[in-house]
Protein backbone atom coordinates (compact mmCIF):
# COMPACT_ATOMS: atom_id res chain seq x y z
CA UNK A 1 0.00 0.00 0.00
CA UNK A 2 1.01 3.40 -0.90
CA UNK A 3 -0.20 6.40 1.55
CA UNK A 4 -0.23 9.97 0.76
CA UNK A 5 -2.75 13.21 2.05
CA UNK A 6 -2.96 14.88 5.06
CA UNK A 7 -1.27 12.53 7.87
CA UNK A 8 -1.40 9.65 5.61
CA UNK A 9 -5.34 9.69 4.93
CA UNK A 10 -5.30 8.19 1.40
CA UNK A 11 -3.84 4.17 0.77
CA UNK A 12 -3.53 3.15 -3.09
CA UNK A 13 -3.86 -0.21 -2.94
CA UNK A 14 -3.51 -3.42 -5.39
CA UNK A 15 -6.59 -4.24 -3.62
CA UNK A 16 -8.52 -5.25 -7.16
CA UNK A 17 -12.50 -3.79 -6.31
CA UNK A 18 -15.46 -3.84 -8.02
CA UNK A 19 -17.32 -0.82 -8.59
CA UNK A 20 -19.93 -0.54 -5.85
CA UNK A 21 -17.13 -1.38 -3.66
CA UNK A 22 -16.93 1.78 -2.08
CA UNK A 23 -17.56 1.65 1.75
CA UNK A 24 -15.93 -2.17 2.07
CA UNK A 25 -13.42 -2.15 4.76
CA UNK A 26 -9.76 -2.65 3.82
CA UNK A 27 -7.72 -5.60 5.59
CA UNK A 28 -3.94 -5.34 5.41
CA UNK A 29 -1.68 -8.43 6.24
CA UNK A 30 1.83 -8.35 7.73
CA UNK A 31 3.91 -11.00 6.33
CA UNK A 32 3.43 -13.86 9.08
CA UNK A 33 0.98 -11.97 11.10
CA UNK A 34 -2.62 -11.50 11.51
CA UNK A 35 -5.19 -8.78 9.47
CA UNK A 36 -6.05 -6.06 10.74
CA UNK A 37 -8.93 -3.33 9.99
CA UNK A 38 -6.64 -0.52 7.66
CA UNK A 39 -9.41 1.61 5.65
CA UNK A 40 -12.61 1.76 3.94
CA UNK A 41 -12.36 2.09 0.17
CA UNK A 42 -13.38 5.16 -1.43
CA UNK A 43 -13.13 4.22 -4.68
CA UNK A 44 -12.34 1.61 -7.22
CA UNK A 45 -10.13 2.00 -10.00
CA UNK A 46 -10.59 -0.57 -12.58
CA UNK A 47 -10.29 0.96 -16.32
CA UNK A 48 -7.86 3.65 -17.26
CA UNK A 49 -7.26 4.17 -21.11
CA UNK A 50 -9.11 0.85 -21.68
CA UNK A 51 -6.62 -1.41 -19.31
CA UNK A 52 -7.15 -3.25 -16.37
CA UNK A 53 -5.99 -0.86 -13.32
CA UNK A 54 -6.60 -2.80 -10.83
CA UNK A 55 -6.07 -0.01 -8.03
CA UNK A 56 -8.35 1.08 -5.30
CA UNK A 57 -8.64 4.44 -2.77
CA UNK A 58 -8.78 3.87 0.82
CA UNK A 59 -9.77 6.31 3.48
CA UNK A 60 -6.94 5.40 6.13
CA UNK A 61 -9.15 4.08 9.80
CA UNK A 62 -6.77 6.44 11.65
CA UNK A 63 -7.77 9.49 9.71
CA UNK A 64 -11.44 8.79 10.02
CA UNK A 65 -11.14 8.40 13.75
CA UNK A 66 -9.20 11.34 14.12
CA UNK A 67 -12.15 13.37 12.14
CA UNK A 68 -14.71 11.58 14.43
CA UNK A 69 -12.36 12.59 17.52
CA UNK A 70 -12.25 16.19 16.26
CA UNK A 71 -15.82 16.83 15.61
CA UNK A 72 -17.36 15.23 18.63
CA UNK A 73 -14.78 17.42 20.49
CA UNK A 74 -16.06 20.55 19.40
CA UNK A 75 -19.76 19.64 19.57
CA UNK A 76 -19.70 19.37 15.99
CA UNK A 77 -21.11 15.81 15.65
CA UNK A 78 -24.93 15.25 15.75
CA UNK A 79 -25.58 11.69 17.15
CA UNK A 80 -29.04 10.89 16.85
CA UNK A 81 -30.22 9.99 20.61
CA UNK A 82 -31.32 6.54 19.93
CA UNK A 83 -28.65 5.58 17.55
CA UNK A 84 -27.05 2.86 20.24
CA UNK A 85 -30.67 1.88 20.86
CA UNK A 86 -30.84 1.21 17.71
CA UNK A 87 -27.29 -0.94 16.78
CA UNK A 88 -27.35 -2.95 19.88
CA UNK A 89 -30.95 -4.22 18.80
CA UNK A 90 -30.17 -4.90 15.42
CA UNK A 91 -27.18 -6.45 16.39
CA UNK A 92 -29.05 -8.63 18.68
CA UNK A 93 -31.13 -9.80 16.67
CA UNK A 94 -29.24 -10.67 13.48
CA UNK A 95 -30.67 -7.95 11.24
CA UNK A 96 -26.74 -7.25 10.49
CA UNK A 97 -24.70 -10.13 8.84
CA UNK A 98 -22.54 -11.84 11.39
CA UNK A 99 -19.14 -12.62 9.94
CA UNK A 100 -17.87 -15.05 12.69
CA UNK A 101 -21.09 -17.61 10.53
CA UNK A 102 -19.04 -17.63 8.24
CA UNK A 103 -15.04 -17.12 8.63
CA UNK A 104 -12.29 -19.34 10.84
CA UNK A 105 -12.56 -18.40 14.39
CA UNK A 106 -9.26 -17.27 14.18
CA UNK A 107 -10.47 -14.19 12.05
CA UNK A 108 -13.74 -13.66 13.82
CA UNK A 109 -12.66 -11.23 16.12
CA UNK A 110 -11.27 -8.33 13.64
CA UNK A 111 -14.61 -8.77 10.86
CA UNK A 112 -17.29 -8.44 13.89
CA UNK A 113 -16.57 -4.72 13.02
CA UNK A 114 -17.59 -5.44 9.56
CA UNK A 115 -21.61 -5.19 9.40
CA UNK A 116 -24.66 -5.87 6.12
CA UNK A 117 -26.54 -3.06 6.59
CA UNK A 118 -30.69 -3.24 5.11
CA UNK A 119 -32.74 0.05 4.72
CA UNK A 120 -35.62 -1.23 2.42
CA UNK A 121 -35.01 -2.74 -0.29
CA UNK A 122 -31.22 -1.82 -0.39
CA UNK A 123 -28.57 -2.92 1.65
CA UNK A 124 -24.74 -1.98 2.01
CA UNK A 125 -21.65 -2.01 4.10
CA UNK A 126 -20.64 -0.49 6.99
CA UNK A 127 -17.58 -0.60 9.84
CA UNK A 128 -18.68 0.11 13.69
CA UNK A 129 -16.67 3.34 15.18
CA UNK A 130 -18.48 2.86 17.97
CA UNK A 131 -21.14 0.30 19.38
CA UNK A 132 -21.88 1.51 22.54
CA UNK A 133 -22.82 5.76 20.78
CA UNK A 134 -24.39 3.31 17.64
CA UNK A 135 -21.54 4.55 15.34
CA UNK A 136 -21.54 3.07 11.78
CA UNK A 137 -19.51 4.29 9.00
CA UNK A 138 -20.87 3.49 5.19
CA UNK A 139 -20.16 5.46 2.12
């Protein structure tokens, strides 16, 4: 991964992404070690000049907890008063995809963050910032 931007908020990744990728979370691998949560793609870049790219834009985790920090420090974040109401029930009762169903247990514990989310008849992606304030990111 490549990083660049304002205290390293941008990764260019060989990550290969469909379009409609955007909001997936981005996983980065140490050699020998275990994944860990890096980003959330911004965009995927598949065709340029009518060749397979293969790139992808990640907003770097750190930066947007950094912007979270910042705004809810200066009473700049609106939380809706029911939004942990609202994630702990849904997350209670398997209205969000649970990726521990469906991953070795040694993975389990860094995709919980990763969450399906359903309003209507569409449904996308989303990471948890925060459970217990009912924090989701999605793009």
């Amino acid at each position: 991964c490549n990083v660049n931007g304002t205290q390293g908020c941008w990764i260019l990744t060989d990550a290969r992404c469909i379009p409609g990728s955007e909001g997936a979370p981005l996983y980065t691998r140490k050699e020998n070690q275990a994944s860990y949560l890096t980003g959330i793609i911004a965009a995927s870049l598949c065709w340029k000049n009518k060749e397979w790219v293969g790139f992808s834009i990640a907003c770097s985790l750190s930066s947007i907890y950094r912007a979270f920090d910042f705004h809810q420090q200066n009473n700049q974040l609106k939380l809706r008063m029911d939004s942990q109401e609202w994630t702990e029930k849904r997350l209670s009762n398997g209205l969000f995809l649970h990726m521990e169903d469906t991953v070795a247990s040694h993975e389990s514990p860094l995709l919980s963050t990763t969450v399906l989310v359903k309003v209507g008849s569409t449904w996308g992606s989303g990471v948890i910032l925060n459970k217990r304030q009912g924090i989701i990111i999605t793009s």
